[in-house]
Every structure is written in structure tokens, then in C-alpha cells.
C-alpha atoms as a PDB file:
ATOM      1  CA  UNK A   1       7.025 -18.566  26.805  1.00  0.00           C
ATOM      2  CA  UNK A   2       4.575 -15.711  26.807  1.00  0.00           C
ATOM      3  CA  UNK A   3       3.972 -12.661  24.510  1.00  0.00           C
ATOM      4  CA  UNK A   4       3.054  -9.085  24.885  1.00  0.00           C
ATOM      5  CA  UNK A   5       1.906  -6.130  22.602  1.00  0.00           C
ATOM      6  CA  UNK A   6       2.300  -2.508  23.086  1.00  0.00           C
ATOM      7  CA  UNK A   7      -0.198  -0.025  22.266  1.00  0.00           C
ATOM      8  CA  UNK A   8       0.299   2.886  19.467  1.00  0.00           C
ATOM      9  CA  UNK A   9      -1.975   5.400  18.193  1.00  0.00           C
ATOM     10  CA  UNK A  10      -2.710   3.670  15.154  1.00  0.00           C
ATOM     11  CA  UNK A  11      -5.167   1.061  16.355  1.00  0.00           C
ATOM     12  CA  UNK A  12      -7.574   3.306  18.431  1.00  0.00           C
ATOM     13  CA  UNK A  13     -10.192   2.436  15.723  1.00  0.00           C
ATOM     14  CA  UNK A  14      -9.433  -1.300  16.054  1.00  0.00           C
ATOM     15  CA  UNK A  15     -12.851  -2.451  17.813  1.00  0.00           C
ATOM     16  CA  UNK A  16     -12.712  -3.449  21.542  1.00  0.00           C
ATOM     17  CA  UNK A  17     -13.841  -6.994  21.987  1.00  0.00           C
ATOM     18  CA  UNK A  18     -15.498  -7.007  25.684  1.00  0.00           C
ATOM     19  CA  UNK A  19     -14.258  -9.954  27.917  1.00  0.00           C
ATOM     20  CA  UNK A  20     -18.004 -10.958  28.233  1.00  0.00           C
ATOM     21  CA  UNK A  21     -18.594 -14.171  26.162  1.00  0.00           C
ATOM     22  CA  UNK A  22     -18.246 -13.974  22.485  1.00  0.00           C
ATOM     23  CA  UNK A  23     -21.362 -15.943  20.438  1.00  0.00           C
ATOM     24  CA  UNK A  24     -21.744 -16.242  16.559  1.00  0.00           C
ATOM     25  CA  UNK A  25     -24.308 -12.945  17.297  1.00  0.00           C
ATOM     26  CA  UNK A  26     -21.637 -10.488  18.831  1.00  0.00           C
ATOM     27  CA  UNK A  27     -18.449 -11.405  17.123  1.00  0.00           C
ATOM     28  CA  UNK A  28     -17.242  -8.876  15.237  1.00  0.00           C
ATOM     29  CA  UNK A  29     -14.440  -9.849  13.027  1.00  0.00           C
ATOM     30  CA  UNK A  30     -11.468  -7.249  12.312  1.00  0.00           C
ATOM     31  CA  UNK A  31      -8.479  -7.139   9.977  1.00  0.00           C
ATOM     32  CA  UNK A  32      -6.036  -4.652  10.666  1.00  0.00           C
ATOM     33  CA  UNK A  33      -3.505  -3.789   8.031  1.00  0.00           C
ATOM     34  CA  UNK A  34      -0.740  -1.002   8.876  1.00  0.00           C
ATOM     35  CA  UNK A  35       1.570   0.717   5.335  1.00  0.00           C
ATOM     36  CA  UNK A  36       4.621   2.452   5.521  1.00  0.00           C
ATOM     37  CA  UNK A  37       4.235   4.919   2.921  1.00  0.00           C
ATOM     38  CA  UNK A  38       5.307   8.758   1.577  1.00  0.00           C
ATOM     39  CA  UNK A  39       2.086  11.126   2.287  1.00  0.00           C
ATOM     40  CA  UNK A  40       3.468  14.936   1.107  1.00  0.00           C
ATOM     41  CA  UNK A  41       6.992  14.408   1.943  1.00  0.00           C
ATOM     42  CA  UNK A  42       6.781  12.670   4.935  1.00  0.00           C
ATOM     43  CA  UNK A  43       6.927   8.811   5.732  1.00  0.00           C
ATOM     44  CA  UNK A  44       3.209   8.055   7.628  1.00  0.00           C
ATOM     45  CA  UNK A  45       1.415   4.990   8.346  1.00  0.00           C
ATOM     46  CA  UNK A  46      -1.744   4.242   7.340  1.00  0.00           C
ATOM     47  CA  UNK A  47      -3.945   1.656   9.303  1.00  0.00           C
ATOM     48  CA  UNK A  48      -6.975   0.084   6.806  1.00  0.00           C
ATOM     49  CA  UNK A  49      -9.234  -1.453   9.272  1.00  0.00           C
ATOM     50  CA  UNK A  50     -11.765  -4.042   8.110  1.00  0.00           C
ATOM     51  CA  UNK A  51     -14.593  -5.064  10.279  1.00  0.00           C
ATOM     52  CA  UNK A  52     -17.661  -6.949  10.324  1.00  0.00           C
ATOM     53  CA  UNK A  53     -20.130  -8.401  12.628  1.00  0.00           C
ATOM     54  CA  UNK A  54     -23.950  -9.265  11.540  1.00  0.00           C
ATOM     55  CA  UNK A  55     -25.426  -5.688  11.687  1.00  0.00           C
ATOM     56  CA  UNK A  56     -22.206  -3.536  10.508  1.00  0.00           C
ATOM     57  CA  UNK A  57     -19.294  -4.195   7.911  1.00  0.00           C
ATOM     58  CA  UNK A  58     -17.471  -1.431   7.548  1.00  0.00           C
ATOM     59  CA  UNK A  59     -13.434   0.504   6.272  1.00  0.00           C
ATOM     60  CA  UNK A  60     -11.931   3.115   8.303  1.00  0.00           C
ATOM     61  CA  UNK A  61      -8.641   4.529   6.593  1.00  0.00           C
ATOM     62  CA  UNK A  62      -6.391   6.370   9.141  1.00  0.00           C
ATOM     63  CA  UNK A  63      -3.368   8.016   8.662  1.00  0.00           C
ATOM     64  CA  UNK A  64      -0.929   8.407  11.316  1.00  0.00           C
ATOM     65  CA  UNK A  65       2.603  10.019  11.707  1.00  0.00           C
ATOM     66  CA  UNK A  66       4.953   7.265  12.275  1.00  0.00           C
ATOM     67  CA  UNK A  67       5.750   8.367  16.177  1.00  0.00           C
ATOM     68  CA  UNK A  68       1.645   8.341  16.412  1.00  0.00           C
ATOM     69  CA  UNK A  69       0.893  11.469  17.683  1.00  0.00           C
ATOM     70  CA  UNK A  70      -1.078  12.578  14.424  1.00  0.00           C
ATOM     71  CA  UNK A  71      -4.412  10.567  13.590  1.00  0.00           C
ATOM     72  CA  UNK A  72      -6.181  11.365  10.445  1.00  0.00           C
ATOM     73  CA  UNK A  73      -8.985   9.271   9.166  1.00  0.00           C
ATOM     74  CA  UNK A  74     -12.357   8.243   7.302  1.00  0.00           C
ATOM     75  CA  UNK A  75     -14.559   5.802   7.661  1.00  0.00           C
ATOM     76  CA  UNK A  76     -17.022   3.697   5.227  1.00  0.00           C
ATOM     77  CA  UNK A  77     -20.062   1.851   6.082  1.00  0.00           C
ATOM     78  CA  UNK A  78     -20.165  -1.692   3.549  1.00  0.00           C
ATOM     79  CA  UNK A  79     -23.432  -2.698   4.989  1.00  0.00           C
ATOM     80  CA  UNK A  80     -25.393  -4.957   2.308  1.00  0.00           C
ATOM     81  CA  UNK A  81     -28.669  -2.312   2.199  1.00  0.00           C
ATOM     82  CA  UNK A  82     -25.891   0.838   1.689  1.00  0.00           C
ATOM     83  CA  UNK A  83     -25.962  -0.222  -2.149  1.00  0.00           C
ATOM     84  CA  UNK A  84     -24.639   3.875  -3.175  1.00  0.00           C
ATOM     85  CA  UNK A  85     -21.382   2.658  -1.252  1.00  0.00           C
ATOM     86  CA  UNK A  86     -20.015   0.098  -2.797  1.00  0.00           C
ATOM     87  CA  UNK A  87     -17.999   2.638  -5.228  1.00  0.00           C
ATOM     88  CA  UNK A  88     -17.471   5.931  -3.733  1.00  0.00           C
ATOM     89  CA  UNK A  89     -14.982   8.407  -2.664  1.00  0.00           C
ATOM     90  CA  UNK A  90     -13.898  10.319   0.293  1.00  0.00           C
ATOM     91  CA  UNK A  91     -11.724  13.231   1.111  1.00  0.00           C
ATOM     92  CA  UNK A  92     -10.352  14.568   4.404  1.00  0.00           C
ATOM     93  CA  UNK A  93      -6.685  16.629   5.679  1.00  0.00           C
ATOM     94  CA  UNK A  94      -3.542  15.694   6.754  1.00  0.00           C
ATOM     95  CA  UNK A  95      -1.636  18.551   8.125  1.00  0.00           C
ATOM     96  CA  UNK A  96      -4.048  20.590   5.930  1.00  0.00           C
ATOM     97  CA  UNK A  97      -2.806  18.871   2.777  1.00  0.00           C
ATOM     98  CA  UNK A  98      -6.120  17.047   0.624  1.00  0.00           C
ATOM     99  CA  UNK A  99      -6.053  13.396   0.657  1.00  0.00           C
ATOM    100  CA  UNK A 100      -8.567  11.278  -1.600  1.00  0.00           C
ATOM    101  CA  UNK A 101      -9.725   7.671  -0.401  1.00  0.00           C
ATOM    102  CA  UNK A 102     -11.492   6.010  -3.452  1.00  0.00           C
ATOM    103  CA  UNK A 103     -12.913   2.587  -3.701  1.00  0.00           C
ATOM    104  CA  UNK A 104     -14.856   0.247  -5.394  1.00  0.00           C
ATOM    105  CA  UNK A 105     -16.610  -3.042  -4.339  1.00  0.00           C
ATOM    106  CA  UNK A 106     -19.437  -3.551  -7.124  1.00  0.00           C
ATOM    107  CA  UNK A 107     -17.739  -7.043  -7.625  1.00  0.00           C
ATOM    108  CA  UNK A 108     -15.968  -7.496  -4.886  1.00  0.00           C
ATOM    109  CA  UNK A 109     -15.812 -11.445  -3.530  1.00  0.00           C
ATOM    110  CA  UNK A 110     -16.145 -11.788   0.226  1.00  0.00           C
ATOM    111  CA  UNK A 111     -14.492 -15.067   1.857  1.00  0.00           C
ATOM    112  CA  UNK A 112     -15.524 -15.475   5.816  1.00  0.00           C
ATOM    113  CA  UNK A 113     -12.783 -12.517   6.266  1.00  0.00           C
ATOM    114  CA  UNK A 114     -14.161  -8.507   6.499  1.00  0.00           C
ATOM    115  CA  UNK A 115     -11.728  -7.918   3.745  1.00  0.00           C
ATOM    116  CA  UNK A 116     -12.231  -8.734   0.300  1.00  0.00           C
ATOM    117  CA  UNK A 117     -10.330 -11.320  -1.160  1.00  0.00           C
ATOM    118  CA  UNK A 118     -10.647 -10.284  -4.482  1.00  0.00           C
ATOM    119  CA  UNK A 119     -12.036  -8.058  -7.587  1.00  0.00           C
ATOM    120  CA  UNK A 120     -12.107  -4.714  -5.675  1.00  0.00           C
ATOM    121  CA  UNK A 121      -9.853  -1.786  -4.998  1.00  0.00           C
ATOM    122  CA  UNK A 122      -9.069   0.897  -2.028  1.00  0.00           C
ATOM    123  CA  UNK A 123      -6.821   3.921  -3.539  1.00  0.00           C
ATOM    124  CA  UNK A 124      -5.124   6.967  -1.205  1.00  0.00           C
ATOM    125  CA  UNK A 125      -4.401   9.683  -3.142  1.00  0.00           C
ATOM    126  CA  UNK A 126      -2.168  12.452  -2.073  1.00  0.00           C
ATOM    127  CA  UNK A 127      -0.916  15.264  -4.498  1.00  0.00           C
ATOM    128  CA  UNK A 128      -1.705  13.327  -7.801  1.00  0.00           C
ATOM    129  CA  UNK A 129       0.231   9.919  -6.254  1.00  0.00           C
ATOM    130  CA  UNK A 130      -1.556   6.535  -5.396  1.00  0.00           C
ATOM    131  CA  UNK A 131       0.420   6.514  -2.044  1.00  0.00           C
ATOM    132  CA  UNK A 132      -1.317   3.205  -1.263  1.00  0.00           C
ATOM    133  CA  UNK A 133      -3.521   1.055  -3.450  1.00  0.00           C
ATOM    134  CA  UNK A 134      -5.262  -2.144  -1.666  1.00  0.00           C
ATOM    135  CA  UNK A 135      -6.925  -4.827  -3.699  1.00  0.00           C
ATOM    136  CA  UNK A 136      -6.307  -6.370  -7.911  1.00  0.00           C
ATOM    137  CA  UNK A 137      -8.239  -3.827  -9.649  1.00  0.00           C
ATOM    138  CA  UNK A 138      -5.158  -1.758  -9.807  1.00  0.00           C
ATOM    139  CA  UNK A 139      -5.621  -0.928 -13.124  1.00  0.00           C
ATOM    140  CA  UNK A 140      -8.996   0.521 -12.844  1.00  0.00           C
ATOM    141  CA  UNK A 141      -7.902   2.426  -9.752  1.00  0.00           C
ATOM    142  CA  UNK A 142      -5.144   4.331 -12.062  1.00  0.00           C
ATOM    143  CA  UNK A 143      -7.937   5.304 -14.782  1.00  0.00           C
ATOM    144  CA  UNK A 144     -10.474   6.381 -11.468  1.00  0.00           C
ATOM    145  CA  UNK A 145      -8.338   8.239 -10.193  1.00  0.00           C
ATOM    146  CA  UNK A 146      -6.255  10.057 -12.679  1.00  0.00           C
ATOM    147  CA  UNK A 147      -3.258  10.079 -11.014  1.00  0.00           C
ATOM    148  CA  UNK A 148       0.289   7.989 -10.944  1.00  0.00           C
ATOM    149  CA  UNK A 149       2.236   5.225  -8.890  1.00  0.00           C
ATOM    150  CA  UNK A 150       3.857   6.520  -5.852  1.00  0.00           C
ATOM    151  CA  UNK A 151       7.868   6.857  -6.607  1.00  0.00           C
ATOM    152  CA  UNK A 152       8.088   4.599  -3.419  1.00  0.00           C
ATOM    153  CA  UNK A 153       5.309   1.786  -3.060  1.00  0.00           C
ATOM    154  CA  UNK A 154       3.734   1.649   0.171  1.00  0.00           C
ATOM    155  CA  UNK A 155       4.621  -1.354   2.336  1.00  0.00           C
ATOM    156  CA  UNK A 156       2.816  -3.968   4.636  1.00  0.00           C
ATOM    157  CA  UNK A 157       4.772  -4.425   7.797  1.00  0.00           C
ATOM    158  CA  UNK A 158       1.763  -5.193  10.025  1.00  0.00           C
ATOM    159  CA  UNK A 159      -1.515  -7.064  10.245  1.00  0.00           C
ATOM    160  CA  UNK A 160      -3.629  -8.143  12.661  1.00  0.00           C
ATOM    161  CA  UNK A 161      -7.017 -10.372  12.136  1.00  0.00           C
ATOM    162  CA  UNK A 162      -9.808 -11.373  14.864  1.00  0.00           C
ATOM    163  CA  UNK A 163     -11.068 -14.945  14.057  1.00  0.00           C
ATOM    164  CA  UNK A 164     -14.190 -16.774  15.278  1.00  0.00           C
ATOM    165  CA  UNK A 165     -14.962 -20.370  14.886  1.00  0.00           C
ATOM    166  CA  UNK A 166     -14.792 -24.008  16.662  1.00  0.00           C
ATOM    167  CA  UNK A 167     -12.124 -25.672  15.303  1.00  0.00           C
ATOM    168  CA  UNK A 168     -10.368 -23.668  12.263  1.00  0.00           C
ATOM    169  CA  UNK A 169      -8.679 -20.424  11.555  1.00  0.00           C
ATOM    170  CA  UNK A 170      -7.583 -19.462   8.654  1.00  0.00           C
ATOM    171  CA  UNK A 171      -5.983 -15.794   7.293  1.00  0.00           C
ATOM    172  CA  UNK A 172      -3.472 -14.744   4.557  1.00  0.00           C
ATOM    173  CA  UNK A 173      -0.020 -13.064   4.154  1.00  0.00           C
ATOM    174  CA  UNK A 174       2.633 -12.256   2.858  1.00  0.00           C
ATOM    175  CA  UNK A 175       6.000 -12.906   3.832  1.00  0.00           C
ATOM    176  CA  UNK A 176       9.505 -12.574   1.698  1.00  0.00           C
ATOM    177  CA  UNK A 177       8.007 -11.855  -1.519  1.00  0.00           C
ATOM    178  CA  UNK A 178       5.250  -9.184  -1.331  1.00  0.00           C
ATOM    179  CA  UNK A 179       3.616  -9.893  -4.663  1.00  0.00           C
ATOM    180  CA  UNK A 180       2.860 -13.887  -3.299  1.00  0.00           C
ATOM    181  CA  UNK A 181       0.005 -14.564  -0.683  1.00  0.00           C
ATOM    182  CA  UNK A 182       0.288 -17.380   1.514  1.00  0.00           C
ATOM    183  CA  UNK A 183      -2.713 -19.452   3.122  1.00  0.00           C
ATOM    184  CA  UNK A 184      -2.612 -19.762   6.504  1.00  0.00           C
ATOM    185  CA  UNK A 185      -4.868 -22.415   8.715  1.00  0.00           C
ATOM    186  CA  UNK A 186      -4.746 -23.051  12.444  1.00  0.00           C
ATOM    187  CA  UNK A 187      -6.638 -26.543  12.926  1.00  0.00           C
ATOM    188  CA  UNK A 188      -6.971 -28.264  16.418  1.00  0.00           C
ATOM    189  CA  UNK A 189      -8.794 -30.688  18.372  1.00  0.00           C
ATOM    190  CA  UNK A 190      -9.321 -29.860  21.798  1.00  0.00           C
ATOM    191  CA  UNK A 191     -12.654 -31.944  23.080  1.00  0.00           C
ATOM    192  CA  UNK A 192     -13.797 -35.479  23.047  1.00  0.00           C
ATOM    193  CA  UNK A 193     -11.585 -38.594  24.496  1.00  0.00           C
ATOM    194  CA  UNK A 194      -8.217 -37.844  22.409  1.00  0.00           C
ATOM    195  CA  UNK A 195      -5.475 -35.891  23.897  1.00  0.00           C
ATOM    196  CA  UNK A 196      -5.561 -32.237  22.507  1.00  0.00           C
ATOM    197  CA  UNK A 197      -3.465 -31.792  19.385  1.00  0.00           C
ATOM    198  CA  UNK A 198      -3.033 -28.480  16.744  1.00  0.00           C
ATOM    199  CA  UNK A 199      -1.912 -28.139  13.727  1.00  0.00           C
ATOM    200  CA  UNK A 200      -0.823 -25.272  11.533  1.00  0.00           C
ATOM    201  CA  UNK A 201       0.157 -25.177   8.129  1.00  0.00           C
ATOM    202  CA  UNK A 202       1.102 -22.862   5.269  1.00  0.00           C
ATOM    203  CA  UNK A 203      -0.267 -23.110   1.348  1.00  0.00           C
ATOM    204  CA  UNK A 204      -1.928 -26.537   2.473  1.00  0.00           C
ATOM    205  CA  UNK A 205       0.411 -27.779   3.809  1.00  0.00           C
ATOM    206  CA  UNK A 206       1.144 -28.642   7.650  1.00  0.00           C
ATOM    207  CA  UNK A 207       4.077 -27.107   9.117  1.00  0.00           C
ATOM    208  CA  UNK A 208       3.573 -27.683  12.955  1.00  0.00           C
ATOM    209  CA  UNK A 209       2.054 -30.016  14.785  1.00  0.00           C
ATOM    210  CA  UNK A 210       1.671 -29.978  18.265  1.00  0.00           C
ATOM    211  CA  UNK A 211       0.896 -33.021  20.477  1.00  0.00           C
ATOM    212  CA  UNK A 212      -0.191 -33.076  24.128  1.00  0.00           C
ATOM    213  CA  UNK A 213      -1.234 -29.487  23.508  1.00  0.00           C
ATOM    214  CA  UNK A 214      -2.461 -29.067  27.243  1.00  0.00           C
ATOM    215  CA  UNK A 215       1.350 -29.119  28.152  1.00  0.00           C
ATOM    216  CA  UNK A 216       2.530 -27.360  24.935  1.00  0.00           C
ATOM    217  CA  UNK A 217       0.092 -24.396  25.082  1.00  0.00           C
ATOM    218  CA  UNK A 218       3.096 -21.832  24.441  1.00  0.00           C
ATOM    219  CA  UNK A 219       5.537 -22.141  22.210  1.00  0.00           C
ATOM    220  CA  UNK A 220       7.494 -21.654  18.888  1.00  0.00           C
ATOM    221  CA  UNK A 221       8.828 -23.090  16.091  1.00  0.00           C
ATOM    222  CA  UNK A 222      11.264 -21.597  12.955  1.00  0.00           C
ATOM    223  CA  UNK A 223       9.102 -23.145   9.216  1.00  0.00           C
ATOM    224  CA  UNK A 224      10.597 -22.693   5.982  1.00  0.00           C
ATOM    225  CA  UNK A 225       8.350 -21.235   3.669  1.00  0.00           C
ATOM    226  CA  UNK A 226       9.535 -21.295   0.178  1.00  0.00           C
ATOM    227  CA  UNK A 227      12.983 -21.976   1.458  1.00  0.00           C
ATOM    228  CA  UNK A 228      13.037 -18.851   3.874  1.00  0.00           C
ATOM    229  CA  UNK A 229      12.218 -19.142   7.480  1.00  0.00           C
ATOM    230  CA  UNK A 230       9.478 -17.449   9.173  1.00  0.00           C
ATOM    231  CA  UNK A 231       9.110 -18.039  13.044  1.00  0.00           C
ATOM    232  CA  UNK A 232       5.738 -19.277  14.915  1.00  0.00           C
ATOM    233  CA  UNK A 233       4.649 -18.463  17.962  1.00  0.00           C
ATOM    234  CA  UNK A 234       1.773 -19.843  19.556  1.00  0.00           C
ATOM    235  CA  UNK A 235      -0.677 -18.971  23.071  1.00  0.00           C
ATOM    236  CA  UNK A 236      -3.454 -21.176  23.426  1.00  0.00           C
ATOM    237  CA  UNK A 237      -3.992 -21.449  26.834  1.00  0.00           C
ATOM    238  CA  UNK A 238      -7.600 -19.686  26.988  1.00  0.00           C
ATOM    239  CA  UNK A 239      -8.529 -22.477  24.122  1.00  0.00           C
ATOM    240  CA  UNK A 240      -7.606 -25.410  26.660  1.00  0.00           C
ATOM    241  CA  UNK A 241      -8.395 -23.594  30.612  1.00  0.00           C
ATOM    242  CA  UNK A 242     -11.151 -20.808  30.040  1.00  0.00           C
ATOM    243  CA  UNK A 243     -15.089 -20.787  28.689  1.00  0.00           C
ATOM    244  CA  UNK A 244     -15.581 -20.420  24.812  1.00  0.00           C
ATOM    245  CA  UNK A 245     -15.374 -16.821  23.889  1.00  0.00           C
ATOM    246  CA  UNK A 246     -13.971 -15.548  27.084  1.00  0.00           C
ATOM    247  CA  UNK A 247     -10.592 -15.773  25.680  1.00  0.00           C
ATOM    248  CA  UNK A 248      -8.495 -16.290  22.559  1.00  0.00           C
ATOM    249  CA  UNK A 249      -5.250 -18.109  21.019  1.00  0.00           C
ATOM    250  CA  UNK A 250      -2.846 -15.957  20.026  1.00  0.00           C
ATOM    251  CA  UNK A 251      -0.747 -16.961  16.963  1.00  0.00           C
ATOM    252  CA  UNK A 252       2.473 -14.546  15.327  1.00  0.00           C
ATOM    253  CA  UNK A 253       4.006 -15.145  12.096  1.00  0.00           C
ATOM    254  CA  UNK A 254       7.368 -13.559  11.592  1.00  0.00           C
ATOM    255  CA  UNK A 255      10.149 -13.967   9.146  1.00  0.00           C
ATOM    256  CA  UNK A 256      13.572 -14.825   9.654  1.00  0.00           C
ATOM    257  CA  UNK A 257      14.844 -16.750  12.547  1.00  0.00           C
ATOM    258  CA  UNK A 258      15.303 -16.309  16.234  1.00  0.00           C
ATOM    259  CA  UNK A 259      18.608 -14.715  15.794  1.00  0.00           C
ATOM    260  CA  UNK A 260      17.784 -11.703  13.717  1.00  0.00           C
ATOM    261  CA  UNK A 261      14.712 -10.646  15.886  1.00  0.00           C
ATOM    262  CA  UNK A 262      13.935  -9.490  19.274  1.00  0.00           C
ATOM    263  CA  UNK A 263      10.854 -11.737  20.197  1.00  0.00           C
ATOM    264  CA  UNK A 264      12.562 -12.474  23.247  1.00  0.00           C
ATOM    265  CA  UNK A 265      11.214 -11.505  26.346  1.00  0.00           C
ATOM    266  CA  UNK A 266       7.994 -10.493  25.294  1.00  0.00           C
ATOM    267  CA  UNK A 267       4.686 -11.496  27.927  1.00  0.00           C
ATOM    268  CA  UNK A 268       1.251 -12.356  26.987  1.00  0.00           C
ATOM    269  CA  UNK A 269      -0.261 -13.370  30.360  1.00  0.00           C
ATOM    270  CA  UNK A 270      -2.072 -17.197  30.089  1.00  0.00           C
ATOM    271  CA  UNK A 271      -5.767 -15.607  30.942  1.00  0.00           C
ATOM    272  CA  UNK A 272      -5.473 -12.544  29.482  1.00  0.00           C
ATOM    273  CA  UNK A 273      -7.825 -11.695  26.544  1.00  0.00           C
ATOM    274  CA  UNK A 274      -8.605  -8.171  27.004  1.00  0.00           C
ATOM    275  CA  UNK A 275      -5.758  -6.257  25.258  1.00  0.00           C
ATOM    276  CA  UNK A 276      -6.331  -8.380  21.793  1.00  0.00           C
ATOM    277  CA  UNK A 277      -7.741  -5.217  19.236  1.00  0.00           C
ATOM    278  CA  UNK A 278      -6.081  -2.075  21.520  1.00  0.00           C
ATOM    279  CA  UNK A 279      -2.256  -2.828  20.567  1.00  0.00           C
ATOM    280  CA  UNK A 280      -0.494  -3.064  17.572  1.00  0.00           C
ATOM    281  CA  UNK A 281       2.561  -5.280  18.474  1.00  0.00           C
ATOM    282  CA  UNK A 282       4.853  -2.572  17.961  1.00  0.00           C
ATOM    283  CA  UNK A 283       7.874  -4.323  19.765  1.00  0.00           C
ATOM    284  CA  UNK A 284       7.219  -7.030  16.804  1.00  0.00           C
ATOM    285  CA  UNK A 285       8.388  -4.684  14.340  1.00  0.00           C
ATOM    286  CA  UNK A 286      10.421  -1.301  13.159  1.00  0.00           C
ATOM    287  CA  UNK A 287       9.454   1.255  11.116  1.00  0.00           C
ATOM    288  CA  UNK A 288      12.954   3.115  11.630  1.00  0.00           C
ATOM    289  CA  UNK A 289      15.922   0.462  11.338  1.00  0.00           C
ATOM    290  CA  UNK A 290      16.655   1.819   7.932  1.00  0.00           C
ATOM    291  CA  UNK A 291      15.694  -0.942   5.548  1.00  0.00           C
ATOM    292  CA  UNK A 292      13.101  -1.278   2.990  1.00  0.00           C
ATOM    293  CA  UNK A 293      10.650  -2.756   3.284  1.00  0.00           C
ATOM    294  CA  UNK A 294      10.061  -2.752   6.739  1.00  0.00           C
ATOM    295  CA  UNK A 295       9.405  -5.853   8.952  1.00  0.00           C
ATOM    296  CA  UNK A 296       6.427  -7.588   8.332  1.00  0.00           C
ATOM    297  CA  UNK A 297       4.490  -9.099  11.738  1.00  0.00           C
ATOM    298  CA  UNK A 298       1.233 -11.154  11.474  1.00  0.00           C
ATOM    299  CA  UNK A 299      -0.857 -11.404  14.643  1.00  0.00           C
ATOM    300  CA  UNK A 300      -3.831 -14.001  14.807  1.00  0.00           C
ATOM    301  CA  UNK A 301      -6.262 -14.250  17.682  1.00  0.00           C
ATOM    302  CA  UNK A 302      -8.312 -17.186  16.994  1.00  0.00           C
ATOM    303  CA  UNK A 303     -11.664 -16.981  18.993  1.00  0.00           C
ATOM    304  CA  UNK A 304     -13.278 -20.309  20.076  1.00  0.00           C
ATOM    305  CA  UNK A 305     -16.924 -20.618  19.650  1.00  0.00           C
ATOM    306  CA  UNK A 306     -19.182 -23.103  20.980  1.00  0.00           C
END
């Protein structure tokens, strides 16, 4: 089985990860979060890119027409020494409409992810409406910002994180119910005398294990997750066959089953680790089948380090 992503115009200000070798020094870790949501009476996406490495931690908010040919953005600059922009607020045009980014991160908590886990807040603002509010200090954002809910509440229906570490991954999501957050860890053992072995599990608990991983690099497997079934796909063959930080494993985290998606038939070449931050997965997901909310898709590349 292999896997491949498509490229749309909302993750041109993903950041390119060079196929030289990746070290603790150059890694730049990304998470790359796409809405559905209502921006002055049309449906737009809006891409909140996270990213850190050990000079620069930064937000860029883009909006984008759903077909991608519109691209609309600002960016903030989180760096420790920028003190002034930790609560702040932005404004820039869509179509020539005004649209407000505020945020605050005064007490924001930082895991080993770019985003924030918790204690913080990222409002967009467009004609009085929070069209998309990021973070737990909802509350606060309302009073900052003056303005009211969105009739129709933006929606997650795509995320994409770039990991870096020697033996564990681990991200978030959420799956059937949008208000719960799941913890996600990818765990393995490739060196030493034992035959390689992975592990993945879900809230703590381990949901697939794979065995004689140098012969089970690709694969897939339906979990339940509170009773529901989300599918796993897995790429690991840079982990086992290429040099540390030359290449990544590629992890996808869908719900439902087999059946009722169109996973099939998608490529991700073994050696290939060049396309990881320059596509958005689009054939993972739709934006126009109708339903609300729109499929979610969670893409993980896990980068070994030395």
C-alpha cells in the first residue's frame, strides 16, 4: 500500500523541509490546521499554521476560497524576546471586506507542539462575527472582541503536524465528537538486536501493534475509538531503509471505515520525503459533498532523529 497527497493553495505557507538531513538544530516543527467556515457570505477556508524551530515560532492565518485560487493572510512572530506580541491584533482584506485576527498568549502553555495546548485564544473576525475562534479562552475572546458567534461554527476537516524525535510521536485530534480531543502516540523500536516493532495508540491506550515492522512498513488498520471507527494508515519505510532525517513516516487518521472513503489507490512512493509540508491531502477529504461538518483527515510525518 502506498499514499499520495495533492497540492492546494492553502499550504503555500506550510514550511519546506529540505531533503538534506534534519538535526535537533534545523527542525522546524509545523502544525497545519485547515476550517471550513462563512467569511462575508461565502464558505472559505482558513489555514492556521503553527511553526517553530529554535530561532523562530511563529502564526500565519490565511484565508483561502475553497477552489484556492484566492490567498489572503497575516502572519505573527511568537518569538520568546517579541514580549509586545503575545496579545495583539491584526487586520488585512478579503475581497476588500476588513477581517480582524486577534490573539492572546500571555498564559498560554506550550507542550513540545508549536501550538498551544492550552490557556490562549486566536479569534477571526469578519463583519462583527467570530468566524473562527482557536484555543479555551473563548470567553475572553467574545469580551476582546466585541462581537458574536458565527450563525455557523467553523469546522476542522484537516490537520497536518511535522514531528521530530527518536522513538515517539505524539499529536492530538479530534474525531466524531468535535468538542473531545484525543491523544495520539506513535511508539517504535527500530535499532538494537530485537526485530523492529511499532505501536500506536489512542487516549493511552494501544490500538495497533505492528510486528516484524521491516516487512509491515505499509499498511492499515480500522480502531474503534469510543465505539466509532477511524482508519490507520501507516508509511514507515524511510524509518527502517534511509539515514535519520533524510526521510519521514507518514501516519493518517481518518474516520469511518474502508467502505465509506476513497483511500484507495492513493501513492506515497517508499523514499520519498520531499512533498511532506507542500500538499494538503486534498484527495483525503471534501469540502463540497454536502454534509456538515466536513471530513476530518489527520496527517502525521514523524521525523527520526539520531
Amino acid at each position: 500500500m502506498s499514499f499520495r497527497s495533492h497540492s492546494t493553495g492553502s499550504s503555500q505557507f506550510a514550511e519546506k523541509i529540505t531533503d538534506d538531513p534534519v538535526t535537533y538544530k534545523t527542525a522546524q516543527s509545523t502544525v497545519t490546521c485547515i476550517y471550513q467556515t462563512h467569511i462575508s457570505g461565502f464558505w472559505r477556508n482558513v489555514t492556521v499554521l503553527w511553526s517553530k524551530n529554535l530561532m523562530n515560532h511563529s502564526l500565519t492565518v490565511m484565508v483561502t476560497s475553497v477552489e484556492g485560487d484566492m490567498n489572503y493572510c497575516c502572519k505573527v512572530d511568537l518569538k520568546p524576546w517579541h514580549f509586545w506580541n503575545k496579545k495583539g491584533y491584526k487586520s488585512f482584506e478579503v475581497e476588500g471586506n476588513p477581517v480582524e485576527v486577534y490573539w492572546d498568549f500571555r498564559s498560554a502553555k506550550f507542550t513540545s507542539s508549536p501550538e498551544p495546548s492550552s490557556d490562549f485564544y486566536v479569534a477571526l473576525v469578519a463583519e462583527e462575527e467570530v468566524v473562527l475562534l482557536v484555543g479555551d479562552y473563548k470567553k475572553k475572546a467574545f469580551k476582546r472582541t466585541k462581537s458574536r458567534p458565527a450563525l455557523v461554527e467553523a469546522a476542522l476537516f484537516y490537520k497536518k503536524e511535522n514531528v521530530f524525535g527518536k522513538k515517539s510521536f505524539a499529536t492530538r485530534a479530534k474525531f466524531y465528537d468535535r468538542k473531545k480531543e484525543h491523544e495520539i502516540n506513535v511508539e517504535s523500536s527500530i535499532s538494537g538486536t530485537k526485530e523492529p516493532e511499532m505501536w500506536i495508540s489512542i487516549d493511552g491506550i494501544v490500538l495497533v501493534q505492528v510486528k516484524n515492522l521491516q516487512w509491515k512498513f505499509r499498511g492499515n488498520q480500522t480502531v474503534l475509538v469510543d465505539k466509532q471507527p477511524v482508519q490507520v494508515f501507516w508509511d514507515v519505510y524511510d524509518w527502517l531503509f534511509s539515514a535519520p532525517g533524510t526521510g519521514h513516516g507518514l501516519f493518517i487518521f481518518k474516520p469511518g471505515t474502508a467502505e465509506d472513503s476513497d483511500m484507495e489507490g492513493s501513492g506515497h512512493g517508499g523514499g520519498g520525503g520531499g512533498e511532506s509540508d507542500t500538499s494538503t491531502g486534498s484527495r483525503y477529504h471534501s469540502t463540497k459533498s454536502g454534509s456538515w461538518p466536513p471530513e476530518f483527515c489527520l496527517f502525521l510525518y514523524a521525523w527520526k532523529l539520531e
